[in-house]
PDB file of N, CA and C in Angstrom:
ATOM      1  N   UNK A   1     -71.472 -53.188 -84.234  1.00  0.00           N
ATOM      2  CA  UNK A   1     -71.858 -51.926 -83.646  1.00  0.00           C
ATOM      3  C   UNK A   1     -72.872 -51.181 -84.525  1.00  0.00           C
ATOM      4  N   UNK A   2     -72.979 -51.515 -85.868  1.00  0.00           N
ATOM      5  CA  UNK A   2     -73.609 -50.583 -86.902  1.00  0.00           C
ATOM      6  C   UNK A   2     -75.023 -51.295 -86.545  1.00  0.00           C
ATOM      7  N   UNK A   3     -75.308 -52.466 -86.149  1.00  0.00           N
ATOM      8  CA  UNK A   3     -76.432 -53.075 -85.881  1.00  0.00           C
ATOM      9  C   UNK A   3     -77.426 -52.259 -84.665  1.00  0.00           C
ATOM     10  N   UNK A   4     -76.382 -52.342 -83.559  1.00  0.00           N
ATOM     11  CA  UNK A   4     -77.110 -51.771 -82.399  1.00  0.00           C
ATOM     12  C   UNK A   4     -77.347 -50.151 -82.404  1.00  0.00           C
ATOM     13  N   UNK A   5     -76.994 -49.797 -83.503  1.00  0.00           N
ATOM     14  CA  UNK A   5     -76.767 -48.465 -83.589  1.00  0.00           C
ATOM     15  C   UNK A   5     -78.360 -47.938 -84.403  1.00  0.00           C
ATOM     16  N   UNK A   6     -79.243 -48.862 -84.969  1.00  0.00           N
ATOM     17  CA  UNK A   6     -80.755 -48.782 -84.789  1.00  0.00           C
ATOM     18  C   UNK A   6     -81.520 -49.395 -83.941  1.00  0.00           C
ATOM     19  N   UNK A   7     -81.467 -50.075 -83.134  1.00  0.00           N
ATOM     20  CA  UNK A   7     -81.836 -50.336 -82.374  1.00  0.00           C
ATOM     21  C   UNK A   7     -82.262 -50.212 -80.906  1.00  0.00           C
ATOM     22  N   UNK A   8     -82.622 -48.883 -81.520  1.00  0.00           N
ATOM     23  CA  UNK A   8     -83.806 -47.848 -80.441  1.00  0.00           C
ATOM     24  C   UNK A   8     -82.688 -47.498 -79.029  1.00  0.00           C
ATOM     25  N   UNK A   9     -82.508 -47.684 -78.132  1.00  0.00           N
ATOM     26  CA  UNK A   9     -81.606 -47.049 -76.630  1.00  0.00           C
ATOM     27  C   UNK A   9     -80.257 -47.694 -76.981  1.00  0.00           C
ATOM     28  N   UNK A  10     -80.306 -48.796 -77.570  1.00  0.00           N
ATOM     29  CA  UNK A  10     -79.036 -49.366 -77.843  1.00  0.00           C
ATOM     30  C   UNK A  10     -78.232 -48.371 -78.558  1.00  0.00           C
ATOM     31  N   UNK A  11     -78.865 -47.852 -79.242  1.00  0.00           N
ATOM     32  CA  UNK A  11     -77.785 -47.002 -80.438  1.00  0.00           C
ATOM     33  C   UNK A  11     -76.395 -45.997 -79.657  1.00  0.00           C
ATOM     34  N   UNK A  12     -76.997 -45.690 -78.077  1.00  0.00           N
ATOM     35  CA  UNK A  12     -76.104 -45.142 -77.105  1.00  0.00           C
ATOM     36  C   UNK A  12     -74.792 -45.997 -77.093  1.00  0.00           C
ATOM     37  N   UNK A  13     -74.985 -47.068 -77.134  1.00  0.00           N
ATOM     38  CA  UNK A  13     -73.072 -47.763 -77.292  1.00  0.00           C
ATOM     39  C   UNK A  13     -72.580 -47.921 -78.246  1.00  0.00           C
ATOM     40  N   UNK A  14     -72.255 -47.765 -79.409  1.00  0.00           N
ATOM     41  CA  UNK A  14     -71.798 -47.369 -80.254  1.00  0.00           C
ATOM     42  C   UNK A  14     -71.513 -46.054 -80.240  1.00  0.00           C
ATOM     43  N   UNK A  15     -72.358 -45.402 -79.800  1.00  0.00           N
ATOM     44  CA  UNK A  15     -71.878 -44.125 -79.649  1.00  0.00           C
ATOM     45  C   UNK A  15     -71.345 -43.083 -78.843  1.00  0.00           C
ATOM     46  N   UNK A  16     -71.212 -43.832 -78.050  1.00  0.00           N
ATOM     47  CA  UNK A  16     -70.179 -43.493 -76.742  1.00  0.00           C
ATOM     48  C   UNK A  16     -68.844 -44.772 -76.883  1.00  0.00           C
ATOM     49  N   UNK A  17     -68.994 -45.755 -77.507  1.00  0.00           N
ATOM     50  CA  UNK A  17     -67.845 -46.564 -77.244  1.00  0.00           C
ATOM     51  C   UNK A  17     -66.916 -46.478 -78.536  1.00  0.00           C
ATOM     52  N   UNK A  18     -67.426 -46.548 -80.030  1.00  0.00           N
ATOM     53  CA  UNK A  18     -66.846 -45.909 -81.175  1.00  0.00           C
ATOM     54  C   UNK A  18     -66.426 -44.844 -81.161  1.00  0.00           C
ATOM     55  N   UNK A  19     -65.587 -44.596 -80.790  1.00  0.00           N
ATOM     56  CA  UNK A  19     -65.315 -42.821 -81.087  1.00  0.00           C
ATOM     57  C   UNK A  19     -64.673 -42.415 -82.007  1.00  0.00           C
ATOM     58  N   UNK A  20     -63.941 -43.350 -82.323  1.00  0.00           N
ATOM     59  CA  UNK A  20     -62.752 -42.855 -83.498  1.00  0.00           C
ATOM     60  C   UNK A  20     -63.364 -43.660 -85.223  1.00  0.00           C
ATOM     61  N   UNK A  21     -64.263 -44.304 -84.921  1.00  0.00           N
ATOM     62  CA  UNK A  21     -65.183 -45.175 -86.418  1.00  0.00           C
ATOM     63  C   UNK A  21     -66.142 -43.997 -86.584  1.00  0.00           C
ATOM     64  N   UNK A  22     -65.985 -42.843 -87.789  1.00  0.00           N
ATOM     65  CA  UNK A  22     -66.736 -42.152 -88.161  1.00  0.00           C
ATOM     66  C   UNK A  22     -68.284 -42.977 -88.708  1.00  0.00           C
ATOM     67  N   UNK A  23     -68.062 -43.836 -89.290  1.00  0.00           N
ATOM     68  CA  UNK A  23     -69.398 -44.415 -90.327  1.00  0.00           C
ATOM     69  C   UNK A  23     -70.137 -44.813 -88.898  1.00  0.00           C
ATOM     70  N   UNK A  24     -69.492 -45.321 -88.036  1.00  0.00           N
ATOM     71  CA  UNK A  24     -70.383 -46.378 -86.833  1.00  0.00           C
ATOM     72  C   UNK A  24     -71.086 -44.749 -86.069  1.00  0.00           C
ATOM     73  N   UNK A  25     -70.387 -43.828 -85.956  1.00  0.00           N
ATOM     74  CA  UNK A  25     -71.098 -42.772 -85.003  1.00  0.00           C
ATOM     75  C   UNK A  25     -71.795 -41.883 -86.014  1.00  0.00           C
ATOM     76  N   UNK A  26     -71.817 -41.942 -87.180  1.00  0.00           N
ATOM     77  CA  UNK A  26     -73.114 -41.331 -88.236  1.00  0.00           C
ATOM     78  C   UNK A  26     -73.999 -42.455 -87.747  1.00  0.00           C
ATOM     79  N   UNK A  27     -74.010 -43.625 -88.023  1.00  0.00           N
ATOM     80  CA  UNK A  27     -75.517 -44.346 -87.990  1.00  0.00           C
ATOM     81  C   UNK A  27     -76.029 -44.407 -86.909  1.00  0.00           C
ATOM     82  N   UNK A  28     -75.230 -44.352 -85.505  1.00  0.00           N
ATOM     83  CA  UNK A  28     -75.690 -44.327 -84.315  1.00  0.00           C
ATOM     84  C   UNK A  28     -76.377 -42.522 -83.735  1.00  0.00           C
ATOM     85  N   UNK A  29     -75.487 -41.537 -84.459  1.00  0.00           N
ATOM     86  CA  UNK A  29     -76.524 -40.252 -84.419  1.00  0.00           C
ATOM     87  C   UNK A  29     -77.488 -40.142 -84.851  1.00  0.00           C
ATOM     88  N   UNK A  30     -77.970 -41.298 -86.241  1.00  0.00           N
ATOM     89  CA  UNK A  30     -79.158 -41.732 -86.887  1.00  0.00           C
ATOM     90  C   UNK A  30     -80.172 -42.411 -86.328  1.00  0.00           C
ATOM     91  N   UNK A  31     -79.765 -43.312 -85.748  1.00  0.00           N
ATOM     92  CA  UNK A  31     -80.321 -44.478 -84.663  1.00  0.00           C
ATOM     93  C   UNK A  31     -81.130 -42.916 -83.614  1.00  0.00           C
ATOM     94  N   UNK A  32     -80.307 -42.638 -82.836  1.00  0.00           N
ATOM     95  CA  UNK A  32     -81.122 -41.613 -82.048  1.00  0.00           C
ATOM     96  C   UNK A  32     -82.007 -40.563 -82.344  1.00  0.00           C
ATOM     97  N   UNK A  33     -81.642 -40.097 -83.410  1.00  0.00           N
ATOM     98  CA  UNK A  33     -82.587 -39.342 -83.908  1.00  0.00           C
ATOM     99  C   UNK A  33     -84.147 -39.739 -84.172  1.00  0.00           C
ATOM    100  N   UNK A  34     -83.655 -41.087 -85.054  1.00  0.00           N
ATOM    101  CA  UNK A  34     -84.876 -41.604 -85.323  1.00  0.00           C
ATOM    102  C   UNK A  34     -85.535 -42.141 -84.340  1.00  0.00           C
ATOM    103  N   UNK A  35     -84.850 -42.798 -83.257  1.00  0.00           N
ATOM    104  CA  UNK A  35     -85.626 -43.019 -81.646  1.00  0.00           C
ATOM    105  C   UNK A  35     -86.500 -41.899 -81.134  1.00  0.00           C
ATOM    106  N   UNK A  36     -85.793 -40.844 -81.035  1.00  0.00           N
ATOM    107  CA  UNK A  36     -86.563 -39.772 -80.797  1.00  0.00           C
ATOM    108  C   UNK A  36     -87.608 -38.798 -81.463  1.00  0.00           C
ATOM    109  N   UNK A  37     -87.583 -39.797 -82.587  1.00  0.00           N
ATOM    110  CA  UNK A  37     -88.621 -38.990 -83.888  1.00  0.00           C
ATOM    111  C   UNK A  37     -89.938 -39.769 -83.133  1.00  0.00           C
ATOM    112  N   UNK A  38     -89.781 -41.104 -83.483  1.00  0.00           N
ATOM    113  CA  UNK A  38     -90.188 -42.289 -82.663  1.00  0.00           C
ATOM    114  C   UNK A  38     -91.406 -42.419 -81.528  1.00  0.00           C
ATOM    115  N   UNK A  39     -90.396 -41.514 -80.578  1.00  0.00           N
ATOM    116  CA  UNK A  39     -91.326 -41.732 -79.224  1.00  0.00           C
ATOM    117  C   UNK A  39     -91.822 -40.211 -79.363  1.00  0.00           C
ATOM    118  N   UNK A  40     -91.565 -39.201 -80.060  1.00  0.00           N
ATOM    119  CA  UNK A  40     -92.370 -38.103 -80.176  1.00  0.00           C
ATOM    120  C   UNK A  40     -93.427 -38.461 -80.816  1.00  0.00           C
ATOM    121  N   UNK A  41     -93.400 -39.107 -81.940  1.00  0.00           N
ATOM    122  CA  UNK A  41     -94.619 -39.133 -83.109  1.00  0.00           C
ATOM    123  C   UNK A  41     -95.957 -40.096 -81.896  1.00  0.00           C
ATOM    124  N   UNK A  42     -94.968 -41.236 -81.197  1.00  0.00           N
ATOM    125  CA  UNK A  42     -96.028 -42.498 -80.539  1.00  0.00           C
ATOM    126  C   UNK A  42     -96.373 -41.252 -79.065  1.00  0.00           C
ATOM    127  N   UNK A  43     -95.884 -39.885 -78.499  1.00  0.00           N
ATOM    128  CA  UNK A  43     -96.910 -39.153 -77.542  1.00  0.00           C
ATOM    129  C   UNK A  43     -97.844 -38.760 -78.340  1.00  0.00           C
ATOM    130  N   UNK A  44     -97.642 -37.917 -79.290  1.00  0.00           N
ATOM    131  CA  UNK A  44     -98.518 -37.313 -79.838  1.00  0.00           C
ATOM    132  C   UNK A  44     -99.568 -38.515 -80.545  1.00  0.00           C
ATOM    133  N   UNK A  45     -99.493 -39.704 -80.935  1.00  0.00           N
ATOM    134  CA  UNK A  45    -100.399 -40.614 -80.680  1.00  0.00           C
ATOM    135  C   UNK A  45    -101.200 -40.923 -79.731  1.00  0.00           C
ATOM    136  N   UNK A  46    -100.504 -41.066 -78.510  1.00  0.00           N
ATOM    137  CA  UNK A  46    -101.315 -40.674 -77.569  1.00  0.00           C
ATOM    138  C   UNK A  46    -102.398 -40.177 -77.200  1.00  0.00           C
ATOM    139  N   UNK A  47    -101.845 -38.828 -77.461  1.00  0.00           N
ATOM    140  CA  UNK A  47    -102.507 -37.418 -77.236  1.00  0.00           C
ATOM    141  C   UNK A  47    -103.697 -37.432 -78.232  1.00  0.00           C
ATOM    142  N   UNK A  48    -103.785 -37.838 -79.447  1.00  0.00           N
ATOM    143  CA  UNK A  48    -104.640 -38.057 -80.397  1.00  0.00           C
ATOM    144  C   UNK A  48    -105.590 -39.011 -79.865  1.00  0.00           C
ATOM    145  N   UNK A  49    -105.273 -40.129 -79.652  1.00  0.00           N
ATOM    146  CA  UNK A  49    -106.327 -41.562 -79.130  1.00  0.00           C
ATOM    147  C   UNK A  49    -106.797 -41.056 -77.878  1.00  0.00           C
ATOM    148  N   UNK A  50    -106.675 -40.346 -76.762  1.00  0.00           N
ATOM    149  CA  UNK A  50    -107.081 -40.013 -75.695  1.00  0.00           C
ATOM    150  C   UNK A  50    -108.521 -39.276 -76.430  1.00  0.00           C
ATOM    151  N   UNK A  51    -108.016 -37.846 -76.935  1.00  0.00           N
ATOM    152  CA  UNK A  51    -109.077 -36.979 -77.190  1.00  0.00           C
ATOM    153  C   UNK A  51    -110.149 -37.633 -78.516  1.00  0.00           C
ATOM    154  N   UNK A  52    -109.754 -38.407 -79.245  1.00  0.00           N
ATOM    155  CA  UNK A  52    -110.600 -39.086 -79.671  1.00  0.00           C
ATOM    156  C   UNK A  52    -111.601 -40.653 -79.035  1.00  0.00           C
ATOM    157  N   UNK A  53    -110.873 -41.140 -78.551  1.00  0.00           N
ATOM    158  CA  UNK A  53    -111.664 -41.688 -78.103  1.00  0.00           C
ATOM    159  C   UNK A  53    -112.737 -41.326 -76.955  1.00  0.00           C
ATOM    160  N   UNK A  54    -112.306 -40.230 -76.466  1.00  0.00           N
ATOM    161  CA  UNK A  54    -113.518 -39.250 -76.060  1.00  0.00           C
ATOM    162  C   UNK A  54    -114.836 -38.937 -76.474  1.00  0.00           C
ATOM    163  N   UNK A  55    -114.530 -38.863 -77.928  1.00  0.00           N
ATOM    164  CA  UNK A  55    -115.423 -38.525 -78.297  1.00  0.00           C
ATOM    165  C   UNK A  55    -116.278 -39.439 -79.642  1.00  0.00           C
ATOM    166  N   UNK A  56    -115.416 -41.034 -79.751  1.00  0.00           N
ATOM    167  CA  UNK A  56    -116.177 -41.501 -80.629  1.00  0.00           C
ATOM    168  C   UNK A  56    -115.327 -42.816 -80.441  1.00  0.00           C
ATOM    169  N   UNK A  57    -115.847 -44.033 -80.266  1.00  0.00           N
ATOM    170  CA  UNK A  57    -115.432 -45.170 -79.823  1.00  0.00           C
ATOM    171  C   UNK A  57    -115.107 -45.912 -81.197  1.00  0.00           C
ATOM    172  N   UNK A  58    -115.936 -45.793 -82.422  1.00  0.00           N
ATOM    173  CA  UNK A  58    -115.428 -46.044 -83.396  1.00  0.00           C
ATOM    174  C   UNK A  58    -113.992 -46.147 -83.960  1.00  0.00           C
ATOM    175  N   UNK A  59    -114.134 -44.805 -83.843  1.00  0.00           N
ATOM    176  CA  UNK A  59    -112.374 -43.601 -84.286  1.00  0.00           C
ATOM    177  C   UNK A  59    -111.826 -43.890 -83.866  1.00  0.00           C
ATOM    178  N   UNK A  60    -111.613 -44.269 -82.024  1.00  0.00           N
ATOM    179  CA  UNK A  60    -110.398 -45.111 -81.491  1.00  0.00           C
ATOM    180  C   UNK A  60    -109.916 -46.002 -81.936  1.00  0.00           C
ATOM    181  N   UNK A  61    -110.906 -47.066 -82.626  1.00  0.00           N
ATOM    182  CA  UNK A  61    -110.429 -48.309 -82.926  1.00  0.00           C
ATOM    183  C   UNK A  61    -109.773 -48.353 -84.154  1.00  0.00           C
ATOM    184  N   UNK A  62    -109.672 -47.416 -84.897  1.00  0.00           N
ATOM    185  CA  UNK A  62    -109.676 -47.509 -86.172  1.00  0.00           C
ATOM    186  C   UNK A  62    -108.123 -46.686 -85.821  1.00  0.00           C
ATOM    187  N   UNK A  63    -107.920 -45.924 -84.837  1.00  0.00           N
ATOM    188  CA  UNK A  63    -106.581 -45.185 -84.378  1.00  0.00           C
ATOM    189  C   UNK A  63    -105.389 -46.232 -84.050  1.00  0.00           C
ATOM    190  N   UNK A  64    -106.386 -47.202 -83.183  1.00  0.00           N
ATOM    191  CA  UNK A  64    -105.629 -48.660 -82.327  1.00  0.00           C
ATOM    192  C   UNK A  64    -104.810 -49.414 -83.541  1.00  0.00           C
ATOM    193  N   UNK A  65    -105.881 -49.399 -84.352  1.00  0.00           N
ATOM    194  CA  UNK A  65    -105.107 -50.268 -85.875  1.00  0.00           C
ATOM    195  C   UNK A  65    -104.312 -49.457 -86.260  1.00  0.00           C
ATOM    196  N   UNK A  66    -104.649 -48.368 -86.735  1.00  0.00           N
ATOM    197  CA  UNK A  66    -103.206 -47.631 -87.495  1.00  0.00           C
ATOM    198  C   UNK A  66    -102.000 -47.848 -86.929  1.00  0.00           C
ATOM    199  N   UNK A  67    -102.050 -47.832 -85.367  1.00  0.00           N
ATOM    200  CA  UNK A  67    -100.618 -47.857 -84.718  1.00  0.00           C
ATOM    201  C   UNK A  67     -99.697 -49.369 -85.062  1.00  0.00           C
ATOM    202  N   UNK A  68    -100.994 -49.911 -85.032  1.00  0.00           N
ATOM    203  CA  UNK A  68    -100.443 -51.351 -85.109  1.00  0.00           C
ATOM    204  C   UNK A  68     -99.501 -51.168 -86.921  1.00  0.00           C
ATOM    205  N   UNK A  69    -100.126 -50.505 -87.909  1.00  0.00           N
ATOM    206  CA  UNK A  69     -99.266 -50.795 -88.723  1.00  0.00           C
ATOM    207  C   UNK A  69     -98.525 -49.357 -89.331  1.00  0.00           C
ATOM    208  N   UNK A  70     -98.342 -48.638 -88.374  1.00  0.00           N
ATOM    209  CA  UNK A  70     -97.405 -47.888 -87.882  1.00  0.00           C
ATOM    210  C   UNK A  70     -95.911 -48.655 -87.784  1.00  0.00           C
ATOM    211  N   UNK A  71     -96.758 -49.340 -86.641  1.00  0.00           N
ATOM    212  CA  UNK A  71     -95.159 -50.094 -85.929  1.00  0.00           C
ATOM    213  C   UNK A  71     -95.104 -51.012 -86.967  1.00  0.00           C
ATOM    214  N   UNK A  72     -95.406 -51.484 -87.372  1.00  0.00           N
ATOM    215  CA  UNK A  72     -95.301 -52.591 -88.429  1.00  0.00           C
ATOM    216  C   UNK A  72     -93.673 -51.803 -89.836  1.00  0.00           C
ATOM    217  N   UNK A  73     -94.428 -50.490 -89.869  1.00  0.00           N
ATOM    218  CA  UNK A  73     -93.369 -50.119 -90.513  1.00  0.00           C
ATOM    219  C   UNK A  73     -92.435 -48.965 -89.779  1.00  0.00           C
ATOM    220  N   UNK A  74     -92.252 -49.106 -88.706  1.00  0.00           N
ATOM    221  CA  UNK A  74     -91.486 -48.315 -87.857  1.00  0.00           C
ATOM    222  C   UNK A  74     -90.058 -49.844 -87.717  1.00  0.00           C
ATOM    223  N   UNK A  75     -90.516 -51.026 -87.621  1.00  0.00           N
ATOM    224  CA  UNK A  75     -89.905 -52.122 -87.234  1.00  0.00           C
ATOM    225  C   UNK A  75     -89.166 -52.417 -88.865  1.00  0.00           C
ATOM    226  N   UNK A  76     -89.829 -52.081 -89.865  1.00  0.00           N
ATOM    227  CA  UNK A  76     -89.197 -52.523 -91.348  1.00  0.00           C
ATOM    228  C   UNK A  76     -88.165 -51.497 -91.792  1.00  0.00           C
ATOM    229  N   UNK A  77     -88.574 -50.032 -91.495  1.00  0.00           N
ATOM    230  CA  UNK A  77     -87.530 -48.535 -91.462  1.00  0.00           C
ATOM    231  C   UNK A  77     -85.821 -49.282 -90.913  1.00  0.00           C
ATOM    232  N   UNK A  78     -86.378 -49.702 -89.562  1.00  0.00           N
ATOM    233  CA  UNK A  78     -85.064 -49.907 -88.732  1.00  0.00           C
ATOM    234  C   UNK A  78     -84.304 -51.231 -89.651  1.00  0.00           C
ATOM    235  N   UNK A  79     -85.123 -52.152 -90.043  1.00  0.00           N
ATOM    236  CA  UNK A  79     -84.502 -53.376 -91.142  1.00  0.00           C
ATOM    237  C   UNK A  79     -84.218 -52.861 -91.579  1.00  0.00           C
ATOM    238  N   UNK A  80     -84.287 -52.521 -92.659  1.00  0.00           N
ATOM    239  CA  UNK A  80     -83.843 -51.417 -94.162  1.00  0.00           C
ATOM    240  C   UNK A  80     -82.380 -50.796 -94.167  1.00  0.00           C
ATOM    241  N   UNK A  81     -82.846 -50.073 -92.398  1.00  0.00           N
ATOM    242  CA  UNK A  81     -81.602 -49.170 -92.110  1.00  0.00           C
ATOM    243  C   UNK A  81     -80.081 -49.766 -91.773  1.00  0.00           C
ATOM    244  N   UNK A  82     -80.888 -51.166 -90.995  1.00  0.00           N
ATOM    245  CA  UNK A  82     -79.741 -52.273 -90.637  1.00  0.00           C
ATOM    246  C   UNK A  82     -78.913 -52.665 -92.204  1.00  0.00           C
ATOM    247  N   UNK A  83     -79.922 -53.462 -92.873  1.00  0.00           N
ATOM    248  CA  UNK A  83     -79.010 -54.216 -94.069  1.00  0.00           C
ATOM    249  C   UNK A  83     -78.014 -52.718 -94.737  1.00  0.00           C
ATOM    250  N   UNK A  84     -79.182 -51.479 -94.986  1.00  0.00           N
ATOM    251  CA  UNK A  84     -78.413 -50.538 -95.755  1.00  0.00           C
ATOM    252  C   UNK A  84     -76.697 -50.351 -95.061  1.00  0.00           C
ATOM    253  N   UNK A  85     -76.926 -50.635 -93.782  1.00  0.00           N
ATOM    254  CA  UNK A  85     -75.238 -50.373 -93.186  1.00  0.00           C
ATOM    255  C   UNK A  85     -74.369 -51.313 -93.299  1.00  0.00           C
ATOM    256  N   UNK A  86     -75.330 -52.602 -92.877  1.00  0.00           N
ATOM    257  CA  UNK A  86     -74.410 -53.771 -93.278  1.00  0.00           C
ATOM    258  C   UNK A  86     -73.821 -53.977 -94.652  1.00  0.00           C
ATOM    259  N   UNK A  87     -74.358 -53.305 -95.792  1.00  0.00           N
ATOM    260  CA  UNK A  87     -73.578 -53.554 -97.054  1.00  0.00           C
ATOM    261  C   UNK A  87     -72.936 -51.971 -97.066  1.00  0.00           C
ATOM    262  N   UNK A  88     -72.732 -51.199 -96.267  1.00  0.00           N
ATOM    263  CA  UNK A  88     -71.932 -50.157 -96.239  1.00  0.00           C
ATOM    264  C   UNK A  88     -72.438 -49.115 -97.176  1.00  0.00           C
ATOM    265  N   UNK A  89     -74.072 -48.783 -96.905  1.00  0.00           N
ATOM    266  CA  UNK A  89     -74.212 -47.672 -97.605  1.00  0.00           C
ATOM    267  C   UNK A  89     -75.494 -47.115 -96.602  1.00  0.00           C
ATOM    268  N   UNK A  90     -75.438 -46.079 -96.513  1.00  0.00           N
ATOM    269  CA  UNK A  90     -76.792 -44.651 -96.011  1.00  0.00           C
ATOM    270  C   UNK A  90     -77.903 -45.048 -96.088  1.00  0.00           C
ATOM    271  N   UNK A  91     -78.639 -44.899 -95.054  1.00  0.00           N
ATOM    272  CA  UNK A  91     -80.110 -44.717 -95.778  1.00  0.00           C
ATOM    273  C   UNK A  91     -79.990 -43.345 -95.097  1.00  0.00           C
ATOM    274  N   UNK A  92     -80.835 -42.512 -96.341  1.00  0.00           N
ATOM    275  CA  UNK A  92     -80.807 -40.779 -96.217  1.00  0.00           C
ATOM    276  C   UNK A  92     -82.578 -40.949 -96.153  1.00  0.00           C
ATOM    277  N   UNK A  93     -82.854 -40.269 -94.603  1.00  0.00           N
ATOM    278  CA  UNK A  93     -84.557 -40.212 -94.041  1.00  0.00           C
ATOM    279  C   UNK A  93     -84.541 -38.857 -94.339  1.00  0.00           C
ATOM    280  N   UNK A  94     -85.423 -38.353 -95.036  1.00  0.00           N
ATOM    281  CA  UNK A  94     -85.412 -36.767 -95.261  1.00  0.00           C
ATOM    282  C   UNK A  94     -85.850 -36.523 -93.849  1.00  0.00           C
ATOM    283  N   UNK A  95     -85.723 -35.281 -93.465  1.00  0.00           N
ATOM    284  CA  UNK A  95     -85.746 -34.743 -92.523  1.00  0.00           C
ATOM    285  C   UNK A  95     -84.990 -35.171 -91.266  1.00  0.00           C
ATOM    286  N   UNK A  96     -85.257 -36.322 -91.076  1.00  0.00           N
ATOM    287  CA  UNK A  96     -84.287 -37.266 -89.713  1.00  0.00           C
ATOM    288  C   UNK A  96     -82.895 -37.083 -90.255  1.00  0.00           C
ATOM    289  N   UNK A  97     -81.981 -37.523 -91.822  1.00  0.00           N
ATOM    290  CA  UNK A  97     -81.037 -37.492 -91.458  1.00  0.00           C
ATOM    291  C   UNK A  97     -80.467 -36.085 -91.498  1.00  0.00           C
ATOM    292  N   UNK A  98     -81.227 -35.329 -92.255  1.00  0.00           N
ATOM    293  CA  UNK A  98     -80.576 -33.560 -92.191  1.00  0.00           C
ATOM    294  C   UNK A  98     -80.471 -33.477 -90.572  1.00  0.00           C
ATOM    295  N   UNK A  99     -81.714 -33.650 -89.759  1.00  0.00           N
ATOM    296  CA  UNK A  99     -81.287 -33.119 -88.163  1.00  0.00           C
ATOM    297  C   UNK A  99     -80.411 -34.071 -87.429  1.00  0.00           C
ATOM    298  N   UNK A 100     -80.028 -35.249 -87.979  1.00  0.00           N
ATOM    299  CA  UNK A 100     -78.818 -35.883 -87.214  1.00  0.00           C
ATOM    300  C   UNK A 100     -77.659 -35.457 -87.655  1.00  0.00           C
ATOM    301  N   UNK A 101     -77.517 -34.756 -88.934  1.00  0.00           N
ATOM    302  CA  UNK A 101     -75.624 -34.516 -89.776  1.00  0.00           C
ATOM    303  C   UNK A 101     -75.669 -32.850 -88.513  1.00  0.00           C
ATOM    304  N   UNK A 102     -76.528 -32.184 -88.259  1.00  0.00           N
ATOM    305  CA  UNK A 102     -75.603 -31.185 -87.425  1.00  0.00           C
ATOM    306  C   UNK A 102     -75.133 -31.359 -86.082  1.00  0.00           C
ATOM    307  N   UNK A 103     -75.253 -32.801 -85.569  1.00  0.00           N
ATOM    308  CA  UNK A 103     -74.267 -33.196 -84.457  1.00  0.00           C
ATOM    309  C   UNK A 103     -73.149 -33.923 -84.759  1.00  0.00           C
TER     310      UNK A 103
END
């Protein structure tokens, strides 16, 4: 359960089906948070590559790559986060995990 619990929409079963495993429903309030850090940061990407590539075809491309290794380490965060649970310890994301401990 601590697995699917980063793993982006998945992290919802663990956390509706654990209820009484405190450690499994911290990493899965983690899991969501960071999903939703996630797909906020990749609109506002969006929103960035639209109005730039408006205005300079260069800049897009050079936007197109960043994302690519964006995700590159958006995909290594969630590793990290996996093994850190599997050997039974935290990974503490400043800011992500302060706004997941007040649910």
């Amino acid at each position: 359960m601590i697995v699917l619990a980063y793993l982006w929409l998945l992290a919802l079963i663990p956390l509706l089906v654990e209820k009484q495993d405190a450690e499994v429903q911290w990493h899965a309030r983690h899991g969501i948070v960071l999903l939703v850090a996630e797909l906020l940061a990749f609109a506002l990407y969006i929103v960035l590559t639209s109005v730039v590539s408006l205005a300079s075809l260069g800049l897009g491309v050079f936007l197109v790559s960043l994302l690519v290794f964006a995700w590159i380490g958006i995909l290594a965060l969630h590793v990290v986060a996996i093994f850190k649970a599997l050997n039974g310890t935290r990974m503490i994301i400043p800011r992500v995990s302060s706004f997941a401990s007040r649910f």
